[in-house]
C-alpha atoms as a PDB file:
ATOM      1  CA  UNK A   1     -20.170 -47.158 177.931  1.00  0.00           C
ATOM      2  CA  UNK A   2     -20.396 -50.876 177.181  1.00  0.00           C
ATOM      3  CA  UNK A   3     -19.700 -51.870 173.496  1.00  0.00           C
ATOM      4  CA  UNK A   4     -22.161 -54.174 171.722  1.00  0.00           C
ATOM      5  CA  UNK A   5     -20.801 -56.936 169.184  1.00  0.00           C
ATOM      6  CA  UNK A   6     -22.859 -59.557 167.158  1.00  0.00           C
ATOM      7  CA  UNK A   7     -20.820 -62.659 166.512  1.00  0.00           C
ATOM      8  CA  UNK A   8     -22.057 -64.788 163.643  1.00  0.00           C
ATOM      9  CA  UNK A   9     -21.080 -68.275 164.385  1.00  0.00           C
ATOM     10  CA  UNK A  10     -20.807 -71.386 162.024  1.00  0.00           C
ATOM     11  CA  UNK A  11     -20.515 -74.380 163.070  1.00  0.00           C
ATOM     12  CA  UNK A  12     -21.073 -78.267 162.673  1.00  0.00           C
ATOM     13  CA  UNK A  13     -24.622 -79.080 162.562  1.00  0.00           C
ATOM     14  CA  UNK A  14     -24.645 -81.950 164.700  1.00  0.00           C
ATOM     15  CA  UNK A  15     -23.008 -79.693 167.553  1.00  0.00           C
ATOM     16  CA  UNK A  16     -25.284 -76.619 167.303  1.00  0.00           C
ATOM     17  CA  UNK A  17     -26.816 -76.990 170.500  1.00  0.00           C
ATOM     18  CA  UNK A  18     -23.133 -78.056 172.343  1.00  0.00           C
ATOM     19  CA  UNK A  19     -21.984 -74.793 171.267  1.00  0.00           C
ATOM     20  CA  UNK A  20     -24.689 -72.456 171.589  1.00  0.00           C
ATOM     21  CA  UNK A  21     -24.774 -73.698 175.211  1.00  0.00           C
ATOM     22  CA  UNK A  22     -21.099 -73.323 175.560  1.00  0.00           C
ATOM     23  CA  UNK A  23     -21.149 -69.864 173.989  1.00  0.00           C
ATOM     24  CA  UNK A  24     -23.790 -68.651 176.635  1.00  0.00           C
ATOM     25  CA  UNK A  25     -21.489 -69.314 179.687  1.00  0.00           C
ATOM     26  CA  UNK A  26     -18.427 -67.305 178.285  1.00  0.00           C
ATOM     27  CA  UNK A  27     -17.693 -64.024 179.889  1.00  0.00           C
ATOM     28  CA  UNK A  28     -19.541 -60.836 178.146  1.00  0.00           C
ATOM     29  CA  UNK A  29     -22.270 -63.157 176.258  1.00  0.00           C
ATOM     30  CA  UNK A  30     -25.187 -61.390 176.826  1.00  0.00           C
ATOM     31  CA  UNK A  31     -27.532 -63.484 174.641  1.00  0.00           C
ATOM     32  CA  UNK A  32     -27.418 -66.490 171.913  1.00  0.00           C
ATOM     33  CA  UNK A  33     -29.624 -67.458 169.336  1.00  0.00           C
ATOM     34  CA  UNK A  34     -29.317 -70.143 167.067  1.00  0.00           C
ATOM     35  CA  UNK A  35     -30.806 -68.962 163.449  1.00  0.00           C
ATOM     36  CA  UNK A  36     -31.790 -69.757 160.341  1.00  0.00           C
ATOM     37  CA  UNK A  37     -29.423 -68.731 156.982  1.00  0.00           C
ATOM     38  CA  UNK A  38     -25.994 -68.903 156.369  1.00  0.00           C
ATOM     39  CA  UNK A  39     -24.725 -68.895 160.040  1.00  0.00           C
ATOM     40  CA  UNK A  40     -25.627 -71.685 162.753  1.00  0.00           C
ATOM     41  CA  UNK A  41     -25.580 -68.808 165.678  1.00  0.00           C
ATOM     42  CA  UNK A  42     -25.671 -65.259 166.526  1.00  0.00           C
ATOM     43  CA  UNK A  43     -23.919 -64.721 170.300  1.00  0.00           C
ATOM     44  CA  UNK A  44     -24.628 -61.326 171.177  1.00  0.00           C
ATOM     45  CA  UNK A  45     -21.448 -59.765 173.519  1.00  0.00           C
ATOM     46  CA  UNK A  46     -21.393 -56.755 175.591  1.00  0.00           C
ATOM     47  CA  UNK A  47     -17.923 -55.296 176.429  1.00  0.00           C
ATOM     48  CA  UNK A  48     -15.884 -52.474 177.880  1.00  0.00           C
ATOM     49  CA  UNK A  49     -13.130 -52.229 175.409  1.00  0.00           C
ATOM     50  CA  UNK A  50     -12.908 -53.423 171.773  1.00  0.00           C
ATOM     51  CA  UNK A  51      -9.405 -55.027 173.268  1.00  0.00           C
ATOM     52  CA  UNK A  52     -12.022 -57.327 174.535  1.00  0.00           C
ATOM     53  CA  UNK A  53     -13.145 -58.825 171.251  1.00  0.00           C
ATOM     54  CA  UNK A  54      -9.634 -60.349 170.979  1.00  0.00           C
ATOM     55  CA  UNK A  55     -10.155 -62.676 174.004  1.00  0.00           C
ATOM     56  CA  UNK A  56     -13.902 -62.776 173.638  1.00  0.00           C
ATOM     57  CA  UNK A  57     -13.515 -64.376 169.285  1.00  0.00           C
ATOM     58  CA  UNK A  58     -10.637 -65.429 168.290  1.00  0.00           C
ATOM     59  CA  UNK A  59      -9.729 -66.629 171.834  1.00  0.00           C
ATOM     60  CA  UNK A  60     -12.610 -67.949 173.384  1.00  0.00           C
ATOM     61  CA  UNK A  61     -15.492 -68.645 170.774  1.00  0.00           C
ATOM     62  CA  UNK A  62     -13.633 -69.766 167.965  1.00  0.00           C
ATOM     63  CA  UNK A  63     -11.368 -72.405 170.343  1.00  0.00           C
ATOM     64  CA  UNK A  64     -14.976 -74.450 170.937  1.00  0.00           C
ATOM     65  CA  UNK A  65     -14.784 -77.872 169.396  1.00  0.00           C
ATOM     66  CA  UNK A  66     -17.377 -77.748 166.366  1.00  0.00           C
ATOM     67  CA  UNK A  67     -17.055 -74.076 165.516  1.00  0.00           C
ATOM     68  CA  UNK A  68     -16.080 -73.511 162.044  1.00  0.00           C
ATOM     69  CA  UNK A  69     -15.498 -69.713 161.812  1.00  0.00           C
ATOM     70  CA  UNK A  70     -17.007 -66.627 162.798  1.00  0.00           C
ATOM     71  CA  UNK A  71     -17.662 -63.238 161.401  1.00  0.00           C
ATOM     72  CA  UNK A  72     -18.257 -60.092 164.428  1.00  0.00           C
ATOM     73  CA  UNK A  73     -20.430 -56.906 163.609  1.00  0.00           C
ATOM     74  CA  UNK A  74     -19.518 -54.444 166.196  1.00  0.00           C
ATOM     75  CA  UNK A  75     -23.314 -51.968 166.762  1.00  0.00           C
ATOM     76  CA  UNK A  76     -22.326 -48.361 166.818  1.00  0.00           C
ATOM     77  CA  UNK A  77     -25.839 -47.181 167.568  1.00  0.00           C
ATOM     78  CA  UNK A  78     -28.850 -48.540 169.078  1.00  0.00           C
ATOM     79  CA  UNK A  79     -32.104 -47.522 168.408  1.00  0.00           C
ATOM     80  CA  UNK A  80     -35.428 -48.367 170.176  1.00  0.00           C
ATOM     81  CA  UNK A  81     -39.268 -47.701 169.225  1.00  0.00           C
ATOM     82  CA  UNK A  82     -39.537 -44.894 171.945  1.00  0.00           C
ATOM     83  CA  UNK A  83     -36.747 -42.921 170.201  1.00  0.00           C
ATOM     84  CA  UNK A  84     -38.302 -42.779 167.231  1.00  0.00           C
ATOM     85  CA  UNK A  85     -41.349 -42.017 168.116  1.00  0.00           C
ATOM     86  CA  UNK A  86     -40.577 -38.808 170.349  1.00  0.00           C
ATOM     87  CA  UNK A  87     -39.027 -37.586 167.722  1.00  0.00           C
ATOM     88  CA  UNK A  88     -42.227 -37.768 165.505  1.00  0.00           C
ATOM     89  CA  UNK A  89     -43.700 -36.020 168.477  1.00  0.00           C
ATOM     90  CA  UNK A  90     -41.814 -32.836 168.133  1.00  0.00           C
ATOM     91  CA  UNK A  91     -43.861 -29.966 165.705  1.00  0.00           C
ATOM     92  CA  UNK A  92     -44.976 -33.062 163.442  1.00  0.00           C
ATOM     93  CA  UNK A  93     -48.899 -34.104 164.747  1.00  0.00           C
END
């Protein structure tokens, strides 16, 4: 089962774009926004092993010229619409 990790990315706002775009081509990037609020960019990652955050953060995303720090939030469960409906559709209508 593939792990899911949200990396919260600050960098220098002059060199959003540079990094986002950079960001996108690394290995288990999945998707990248860049957002509004306190961070610059949200990369999301999808991985094997949480070994792999090592490489993926500290060694990869945080080495790009411009980034300033980051913060990861590693998803323990996902939940979708469908899933919440069926179970509204068991003994409840």
């Amino acid at each position: 089962a593939m792990l899911t990790a949200f990396v919260l990315i600050t960098c220098e706002a002059q060199r959003i774009n540079e990094v986002a775009q950079t960001v996108a081509e690394l290995p288990n990037v999945a998707e990248v926004y860049s957002v509004t609020g306190d961070v610059d960019i949200i990369a999301v990652l999808r991985i094997r092993e949480y070994e792999s955050l090592d490489e993926a953060v500290p060694g990869g995303i945080a080495q790009i010229p411009g980034v300033r720090g980051t913060k990861t939030v590693l998803a323990f469960r996902r939940f979708a619409r469908r899933d919440l409906e069926a179970g509204f559709d068991i003994g409840l209508s």
